[in-house]
N, C-alpha and C. Protein backbone atom coordinates (compact mmCIF):
# COMPACT_ATOMS: atom_id res chain seq x y z
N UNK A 1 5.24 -25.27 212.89
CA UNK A 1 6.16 -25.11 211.79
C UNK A 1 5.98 -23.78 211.09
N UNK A 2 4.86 -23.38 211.21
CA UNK A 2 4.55 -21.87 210.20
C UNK A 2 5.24 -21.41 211.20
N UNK A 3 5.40 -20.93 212.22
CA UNK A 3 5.77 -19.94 212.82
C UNK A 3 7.34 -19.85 212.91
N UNK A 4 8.16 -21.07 212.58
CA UNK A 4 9.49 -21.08 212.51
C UNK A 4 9.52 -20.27 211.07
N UNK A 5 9.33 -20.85 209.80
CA UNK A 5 9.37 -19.72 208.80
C UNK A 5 9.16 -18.24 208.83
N UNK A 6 8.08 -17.93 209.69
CA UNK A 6 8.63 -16.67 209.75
C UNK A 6 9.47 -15.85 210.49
N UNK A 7 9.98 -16.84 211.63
CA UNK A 7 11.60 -16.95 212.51
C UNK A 7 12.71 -16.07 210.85
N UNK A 8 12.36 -17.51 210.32
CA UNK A 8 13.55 -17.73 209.54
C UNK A 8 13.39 -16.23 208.51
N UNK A 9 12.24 -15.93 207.73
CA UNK A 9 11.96 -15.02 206.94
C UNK A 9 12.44 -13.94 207.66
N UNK A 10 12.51 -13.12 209.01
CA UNK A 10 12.95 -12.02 209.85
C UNK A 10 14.59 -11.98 209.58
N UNK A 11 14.93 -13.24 209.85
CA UNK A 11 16.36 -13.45 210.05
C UNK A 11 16.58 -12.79 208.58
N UNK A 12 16.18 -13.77 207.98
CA UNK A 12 17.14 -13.02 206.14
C UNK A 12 16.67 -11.48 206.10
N UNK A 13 15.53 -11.24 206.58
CA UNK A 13 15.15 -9.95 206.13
C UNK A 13 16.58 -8.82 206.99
N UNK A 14 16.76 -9.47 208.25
CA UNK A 14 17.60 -8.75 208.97
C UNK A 14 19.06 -8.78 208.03
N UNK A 15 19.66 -9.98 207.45
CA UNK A 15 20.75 -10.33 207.08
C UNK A 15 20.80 -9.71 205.42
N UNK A 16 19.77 -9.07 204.54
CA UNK A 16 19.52 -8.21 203.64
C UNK A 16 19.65 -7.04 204.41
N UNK A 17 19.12 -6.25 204.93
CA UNK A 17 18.61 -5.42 204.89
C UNK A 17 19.96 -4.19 204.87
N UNK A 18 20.34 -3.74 204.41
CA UNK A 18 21.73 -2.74 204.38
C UNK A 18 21.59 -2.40 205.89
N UNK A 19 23.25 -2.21 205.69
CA UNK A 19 23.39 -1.35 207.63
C UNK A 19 23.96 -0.27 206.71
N UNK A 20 23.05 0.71 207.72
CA UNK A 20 23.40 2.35 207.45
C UNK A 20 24.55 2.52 208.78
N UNK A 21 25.29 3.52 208.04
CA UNK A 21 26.80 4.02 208.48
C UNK A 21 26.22 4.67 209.89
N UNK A 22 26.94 4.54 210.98
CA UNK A 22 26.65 5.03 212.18
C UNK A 22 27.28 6.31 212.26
N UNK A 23 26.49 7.41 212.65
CA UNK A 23 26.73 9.10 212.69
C UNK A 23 27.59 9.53 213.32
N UNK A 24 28.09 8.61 214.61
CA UNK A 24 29.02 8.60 215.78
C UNK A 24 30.51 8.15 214.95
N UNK A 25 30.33 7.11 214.14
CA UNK A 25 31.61 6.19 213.99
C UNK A 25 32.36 7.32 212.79
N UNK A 26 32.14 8.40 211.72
CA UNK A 26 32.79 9.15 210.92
C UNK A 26 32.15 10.31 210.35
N UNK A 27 32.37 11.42 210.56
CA UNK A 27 31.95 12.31 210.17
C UNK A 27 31.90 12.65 208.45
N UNK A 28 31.10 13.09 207.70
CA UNK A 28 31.66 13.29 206.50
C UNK A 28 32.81 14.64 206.10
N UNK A 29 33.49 14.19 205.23
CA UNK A 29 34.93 14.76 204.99
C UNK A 29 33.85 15.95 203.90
N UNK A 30 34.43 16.74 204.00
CA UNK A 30 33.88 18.26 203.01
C UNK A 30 35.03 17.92 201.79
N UNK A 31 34.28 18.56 200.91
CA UNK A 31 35.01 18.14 199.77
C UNK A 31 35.89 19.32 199.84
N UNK A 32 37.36 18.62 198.78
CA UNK A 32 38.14 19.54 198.84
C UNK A 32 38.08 20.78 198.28
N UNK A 33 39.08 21.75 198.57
CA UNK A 33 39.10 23.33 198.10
C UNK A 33 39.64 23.27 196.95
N UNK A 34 39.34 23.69 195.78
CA UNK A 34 39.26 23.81 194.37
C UNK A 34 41.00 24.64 194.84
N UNK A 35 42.38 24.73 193.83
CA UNK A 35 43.04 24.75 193.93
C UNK A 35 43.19 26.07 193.03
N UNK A 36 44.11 26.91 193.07
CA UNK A 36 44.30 28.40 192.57
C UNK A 36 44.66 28.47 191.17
N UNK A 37 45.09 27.36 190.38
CA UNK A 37 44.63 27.41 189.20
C UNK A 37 43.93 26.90 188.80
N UNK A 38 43.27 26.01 189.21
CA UNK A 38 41.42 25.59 188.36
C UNK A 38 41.01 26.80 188.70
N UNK A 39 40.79 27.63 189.83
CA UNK A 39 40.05 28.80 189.85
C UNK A 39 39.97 30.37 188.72
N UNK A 40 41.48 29.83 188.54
CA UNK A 40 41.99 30.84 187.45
C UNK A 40 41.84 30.22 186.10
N UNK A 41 41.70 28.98 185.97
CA UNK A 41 41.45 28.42 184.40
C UNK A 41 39.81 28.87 184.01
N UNK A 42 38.70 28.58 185.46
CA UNK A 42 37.72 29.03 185.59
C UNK A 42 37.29 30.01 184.66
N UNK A 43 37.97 31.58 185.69
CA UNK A 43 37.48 32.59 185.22
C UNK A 43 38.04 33.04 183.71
N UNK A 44 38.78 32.63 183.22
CA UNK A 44 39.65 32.62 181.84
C UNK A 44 38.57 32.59 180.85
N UNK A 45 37.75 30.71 181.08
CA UNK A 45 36.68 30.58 180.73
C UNK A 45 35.50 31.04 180.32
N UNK A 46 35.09 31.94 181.73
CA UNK A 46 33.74 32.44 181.51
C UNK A 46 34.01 33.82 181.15
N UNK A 47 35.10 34.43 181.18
CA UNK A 47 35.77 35.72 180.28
C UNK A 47 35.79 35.47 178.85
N UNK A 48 35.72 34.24 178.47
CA UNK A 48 36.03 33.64 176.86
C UNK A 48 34.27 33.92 176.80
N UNK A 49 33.45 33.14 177.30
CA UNK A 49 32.14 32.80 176.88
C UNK A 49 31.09 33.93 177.29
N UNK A 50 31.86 35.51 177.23
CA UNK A 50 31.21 36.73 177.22
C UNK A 50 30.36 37.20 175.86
N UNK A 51 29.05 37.66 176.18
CA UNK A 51 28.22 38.24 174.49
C UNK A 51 29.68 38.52 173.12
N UNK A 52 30.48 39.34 173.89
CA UNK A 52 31.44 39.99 173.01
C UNK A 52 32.51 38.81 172.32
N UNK A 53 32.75 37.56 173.40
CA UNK A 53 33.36 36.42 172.43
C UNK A 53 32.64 35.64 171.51
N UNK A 54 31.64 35.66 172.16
CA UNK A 54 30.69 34.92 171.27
C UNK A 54 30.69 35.02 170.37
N UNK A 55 30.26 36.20 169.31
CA UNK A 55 29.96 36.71 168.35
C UNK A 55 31.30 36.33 167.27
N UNK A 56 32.36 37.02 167.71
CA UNK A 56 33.59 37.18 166.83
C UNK A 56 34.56 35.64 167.71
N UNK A 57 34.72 34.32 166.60
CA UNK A 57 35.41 33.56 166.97
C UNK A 57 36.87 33.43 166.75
N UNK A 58 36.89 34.71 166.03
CA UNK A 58 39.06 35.02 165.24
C UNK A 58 39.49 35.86 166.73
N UNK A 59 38.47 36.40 167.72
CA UNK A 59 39.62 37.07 168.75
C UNK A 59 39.25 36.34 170.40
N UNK A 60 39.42 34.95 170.13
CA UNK A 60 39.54 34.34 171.18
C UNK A 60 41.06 33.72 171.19
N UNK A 61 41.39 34.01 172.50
CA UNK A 61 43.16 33.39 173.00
C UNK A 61 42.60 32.33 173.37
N UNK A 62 43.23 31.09 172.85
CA UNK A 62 43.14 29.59 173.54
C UNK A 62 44.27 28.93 174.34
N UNK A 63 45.33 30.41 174.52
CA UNK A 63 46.11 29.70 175.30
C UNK A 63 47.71 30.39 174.80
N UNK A 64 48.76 30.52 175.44
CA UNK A 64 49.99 30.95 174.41
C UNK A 64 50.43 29.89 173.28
N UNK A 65 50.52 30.51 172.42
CA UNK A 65 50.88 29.92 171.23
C UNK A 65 52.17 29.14 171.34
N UNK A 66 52.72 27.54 171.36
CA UNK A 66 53.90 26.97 171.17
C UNK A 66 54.49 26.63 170.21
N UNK A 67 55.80 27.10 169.83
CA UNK A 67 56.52 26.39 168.68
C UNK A 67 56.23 25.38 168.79
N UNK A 68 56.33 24.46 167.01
CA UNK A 68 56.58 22.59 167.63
C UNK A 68 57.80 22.40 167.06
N UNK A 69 58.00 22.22 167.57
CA UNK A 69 59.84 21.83 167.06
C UNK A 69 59.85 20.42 166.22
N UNK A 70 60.78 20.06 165.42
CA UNK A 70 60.95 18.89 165.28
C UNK A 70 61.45 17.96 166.04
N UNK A 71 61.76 17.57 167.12
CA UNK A 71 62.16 16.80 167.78
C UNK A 71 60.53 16.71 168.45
N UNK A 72 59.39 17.31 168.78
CA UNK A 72 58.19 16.88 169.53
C UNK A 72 57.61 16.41 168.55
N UNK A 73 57.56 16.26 167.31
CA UNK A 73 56.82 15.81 166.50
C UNK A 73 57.08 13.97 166.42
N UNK A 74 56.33 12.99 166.04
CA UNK A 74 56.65 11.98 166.03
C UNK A 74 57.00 11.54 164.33
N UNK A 75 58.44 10.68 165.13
CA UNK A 75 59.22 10.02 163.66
C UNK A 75 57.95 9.96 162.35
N UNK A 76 58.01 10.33 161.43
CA UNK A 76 57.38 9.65 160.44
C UNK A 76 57.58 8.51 159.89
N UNK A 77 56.31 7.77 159.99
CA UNK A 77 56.38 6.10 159.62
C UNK A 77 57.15 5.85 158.17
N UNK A 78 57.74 4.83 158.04
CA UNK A 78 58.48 4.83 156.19
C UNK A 78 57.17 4.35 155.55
N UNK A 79 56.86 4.35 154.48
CA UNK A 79 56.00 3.87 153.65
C UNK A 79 56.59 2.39 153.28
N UNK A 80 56.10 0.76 153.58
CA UNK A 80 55.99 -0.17 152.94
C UNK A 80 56.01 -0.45 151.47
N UNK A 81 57.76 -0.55 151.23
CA UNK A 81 58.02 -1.58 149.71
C UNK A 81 58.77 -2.27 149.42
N UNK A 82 58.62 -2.66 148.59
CA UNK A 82 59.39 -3.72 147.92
C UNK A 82 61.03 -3.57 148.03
N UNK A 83 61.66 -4.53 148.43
CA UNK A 83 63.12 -3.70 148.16
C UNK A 83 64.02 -4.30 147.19
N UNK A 84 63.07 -4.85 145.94
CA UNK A 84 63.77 -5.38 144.87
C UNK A 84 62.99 -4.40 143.99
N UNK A 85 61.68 -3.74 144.02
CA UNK A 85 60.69 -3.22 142.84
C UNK A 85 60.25 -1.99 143.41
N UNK A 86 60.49 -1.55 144.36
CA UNK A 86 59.74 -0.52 144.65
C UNK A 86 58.21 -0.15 145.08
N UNK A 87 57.80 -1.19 144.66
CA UNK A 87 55.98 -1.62 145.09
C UNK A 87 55.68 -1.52 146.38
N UNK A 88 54.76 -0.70 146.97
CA UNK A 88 54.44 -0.84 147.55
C UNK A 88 53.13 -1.63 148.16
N UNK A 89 53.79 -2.40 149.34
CA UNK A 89 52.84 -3.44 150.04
C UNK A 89 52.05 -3.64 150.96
N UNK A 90 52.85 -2.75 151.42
CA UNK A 90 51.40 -2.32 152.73
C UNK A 90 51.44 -3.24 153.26
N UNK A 91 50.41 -3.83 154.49
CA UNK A 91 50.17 -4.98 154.82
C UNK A 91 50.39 -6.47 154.47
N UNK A 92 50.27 -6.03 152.85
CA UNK A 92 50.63 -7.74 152.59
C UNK A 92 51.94 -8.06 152.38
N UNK A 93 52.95 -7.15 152.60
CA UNK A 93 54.39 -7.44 152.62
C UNK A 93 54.70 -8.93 153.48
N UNK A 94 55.88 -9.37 152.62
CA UNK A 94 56.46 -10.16 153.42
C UNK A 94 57.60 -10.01 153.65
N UNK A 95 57.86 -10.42 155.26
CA UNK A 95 59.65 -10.25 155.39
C UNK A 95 59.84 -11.16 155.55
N UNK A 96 61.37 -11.69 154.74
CA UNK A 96 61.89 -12.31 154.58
C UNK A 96 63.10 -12.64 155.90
N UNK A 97 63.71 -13.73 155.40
CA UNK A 97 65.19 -14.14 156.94
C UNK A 97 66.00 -13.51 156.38
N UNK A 98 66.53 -12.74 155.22
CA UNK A 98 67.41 -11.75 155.13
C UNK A 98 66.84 -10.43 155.62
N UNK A 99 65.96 -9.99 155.99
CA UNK A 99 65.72 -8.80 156.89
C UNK A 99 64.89 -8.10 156.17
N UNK A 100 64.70 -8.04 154.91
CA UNK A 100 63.69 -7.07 153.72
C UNK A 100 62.32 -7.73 153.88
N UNK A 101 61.79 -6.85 153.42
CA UNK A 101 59.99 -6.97 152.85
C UNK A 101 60.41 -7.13 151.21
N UNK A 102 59.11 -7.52 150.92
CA UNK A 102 58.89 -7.93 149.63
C UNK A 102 57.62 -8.24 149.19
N UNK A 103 57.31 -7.89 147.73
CA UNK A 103 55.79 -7.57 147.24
C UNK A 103 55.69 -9.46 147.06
N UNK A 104 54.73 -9.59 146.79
CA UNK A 104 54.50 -11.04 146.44
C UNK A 104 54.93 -11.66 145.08
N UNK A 105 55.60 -10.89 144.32
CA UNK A 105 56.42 -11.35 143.14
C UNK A 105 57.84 -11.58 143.49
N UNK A 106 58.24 -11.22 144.90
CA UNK A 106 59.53 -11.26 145.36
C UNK A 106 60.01 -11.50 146.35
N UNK A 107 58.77 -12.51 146.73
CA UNK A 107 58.94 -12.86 148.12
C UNK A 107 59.84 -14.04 148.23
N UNK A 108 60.21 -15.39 147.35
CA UNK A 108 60.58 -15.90 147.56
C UNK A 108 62.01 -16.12 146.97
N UNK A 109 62.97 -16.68 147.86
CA UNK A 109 64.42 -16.37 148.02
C UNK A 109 65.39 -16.57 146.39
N UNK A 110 64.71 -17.38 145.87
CA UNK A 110 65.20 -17.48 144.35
C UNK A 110 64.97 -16.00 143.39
N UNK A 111 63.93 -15.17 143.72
CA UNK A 111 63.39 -14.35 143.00
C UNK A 111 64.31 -13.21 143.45
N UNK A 112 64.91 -12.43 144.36
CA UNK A 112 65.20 -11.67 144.99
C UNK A 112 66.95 -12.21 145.47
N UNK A 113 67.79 -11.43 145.04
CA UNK A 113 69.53 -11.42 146.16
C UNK A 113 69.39 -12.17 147.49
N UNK A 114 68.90 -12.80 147.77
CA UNK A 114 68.90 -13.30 149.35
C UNK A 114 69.99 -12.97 149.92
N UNK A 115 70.68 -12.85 150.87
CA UNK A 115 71.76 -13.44 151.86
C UNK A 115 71.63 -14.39 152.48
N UNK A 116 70.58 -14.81 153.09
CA UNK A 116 70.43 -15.89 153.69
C UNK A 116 70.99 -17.14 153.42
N UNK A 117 71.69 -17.66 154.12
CA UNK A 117 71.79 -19.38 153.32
C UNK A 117 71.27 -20.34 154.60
N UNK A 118 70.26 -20.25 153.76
CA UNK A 118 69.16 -21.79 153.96
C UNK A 118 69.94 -22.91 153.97
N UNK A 119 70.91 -23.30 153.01
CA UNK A 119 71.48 -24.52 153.78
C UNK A 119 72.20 -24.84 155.08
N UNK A 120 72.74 -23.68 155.67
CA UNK A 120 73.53 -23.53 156.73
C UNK A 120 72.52 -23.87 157.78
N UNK A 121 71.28 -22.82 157.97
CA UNK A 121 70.31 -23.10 158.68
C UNK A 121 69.86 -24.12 158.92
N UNK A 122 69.76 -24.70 157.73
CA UNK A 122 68.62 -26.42 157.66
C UNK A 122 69.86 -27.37 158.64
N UNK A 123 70.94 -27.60 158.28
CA UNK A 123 72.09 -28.24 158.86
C UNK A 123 72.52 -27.85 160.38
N UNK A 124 72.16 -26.61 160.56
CA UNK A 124 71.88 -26.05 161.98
C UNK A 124 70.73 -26.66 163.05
N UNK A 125 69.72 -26.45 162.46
CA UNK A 125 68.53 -27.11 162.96
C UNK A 125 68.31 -28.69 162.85
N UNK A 126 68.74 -28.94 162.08
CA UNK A 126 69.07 -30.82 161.90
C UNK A 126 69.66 -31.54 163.04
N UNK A 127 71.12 -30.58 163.23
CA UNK A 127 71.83 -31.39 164.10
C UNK A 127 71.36 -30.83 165.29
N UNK A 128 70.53 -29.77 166.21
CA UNK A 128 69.77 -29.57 167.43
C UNK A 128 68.89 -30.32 167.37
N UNK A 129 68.21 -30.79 166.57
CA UNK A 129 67.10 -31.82 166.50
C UNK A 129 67.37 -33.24 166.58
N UNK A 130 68.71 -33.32 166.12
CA UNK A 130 69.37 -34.73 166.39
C UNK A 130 70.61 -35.24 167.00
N UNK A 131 71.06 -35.04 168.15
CA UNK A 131 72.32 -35.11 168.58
C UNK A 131 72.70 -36.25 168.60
N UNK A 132 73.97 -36.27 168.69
CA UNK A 132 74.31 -37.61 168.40
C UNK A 132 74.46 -38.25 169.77
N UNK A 133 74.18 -39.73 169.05
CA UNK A 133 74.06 -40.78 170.36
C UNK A 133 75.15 -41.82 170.11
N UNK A 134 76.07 -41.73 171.31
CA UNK A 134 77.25 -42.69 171.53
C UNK A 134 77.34 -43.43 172.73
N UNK A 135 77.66 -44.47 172.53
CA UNK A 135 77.33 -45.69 173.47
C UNK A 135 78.31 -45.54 174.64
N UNK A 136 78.32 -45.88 175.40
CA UNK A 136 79.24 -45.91 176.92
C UNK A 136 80.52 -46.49 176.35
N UNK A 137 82.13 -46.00 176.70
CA UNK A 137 82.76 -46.73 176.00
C UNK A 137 82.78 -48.22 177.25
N UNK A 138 83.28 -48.94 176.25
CA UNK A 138 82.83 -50.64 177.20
C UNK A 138 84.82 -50.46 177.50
N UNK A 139 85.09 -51.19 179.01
CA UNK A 139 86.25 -51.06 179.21
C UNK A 139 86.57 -52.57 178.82
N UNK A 140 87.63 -52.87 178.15
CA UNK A 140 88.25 -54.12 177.37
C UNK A 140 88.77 -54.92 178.95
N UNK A 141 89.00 -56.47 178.38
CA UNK A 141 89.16 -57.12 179.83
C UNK A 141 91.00 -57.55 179.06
């Protein structure tokens, strides 16, 4: 029996043991050739990081200068308020089913112009929730 265990111990050692890539089956690929403008962004570089740039950091070019136009710039966010008070809420705004935000003194539909009508809604959702049920008509003899 000892001698089957170490049968068995060879086997796993064989079934661990990494297989190295065979020299015949793929050659290694050379890495690729650096492309004619990384080579030129390169030397740009180490022309920037000369004793003479070093020193003086107002006469380094980082590049041509671009207009920004307004159209690349991004929309500016509106500032969060109230649209009965003017308050701003920031985060704790609430919007309402007429479409506005509102500070917490004006959040609810009595306090504030609503449009909304809540009763239409409630009577909307009532009758999807309850359709009506009518019996088979019975045919008379």
């Amino acid at each position: 029996m000892a001698g089957e265990s170490c049968n068995l111990n060879k086997d796993e050692a064989e079934i661990l043991k990494p297989s190295s890539p065979s020299p015949s089956s793929s050659s290694p690929q050379p890495p690729p050739s650096p492309s004619a403008h990384c080579l030129q962004t390169l030397q740009e570089l180490s022309s920037l990081n000369t004793p003479e740039n070093l020193g003086n950091p107002a006469t380094v070019d980082l590049g041509p200068k671009e207009k920004h136009s307004n159209k690349a710039l991004p929309p500016f966010q509106s500032i969060k308020r109230c649209s009965s008070c003017d308050k701003r809420v920031g985060l704790t705004g609430f919007r309402c089913r007429c479409g506005d935000l509102f500070c917490a003194r004006h959040r609810y539909s009595d306090t504030h112009d609503c449009s909304f009508d809540y009763k239409a809604a409630g009577r909307e959702q009532i009758a999807k929730a309850n359709p009506l049920i009518r019996a088979a008509k019975i045919i008379k003899i």
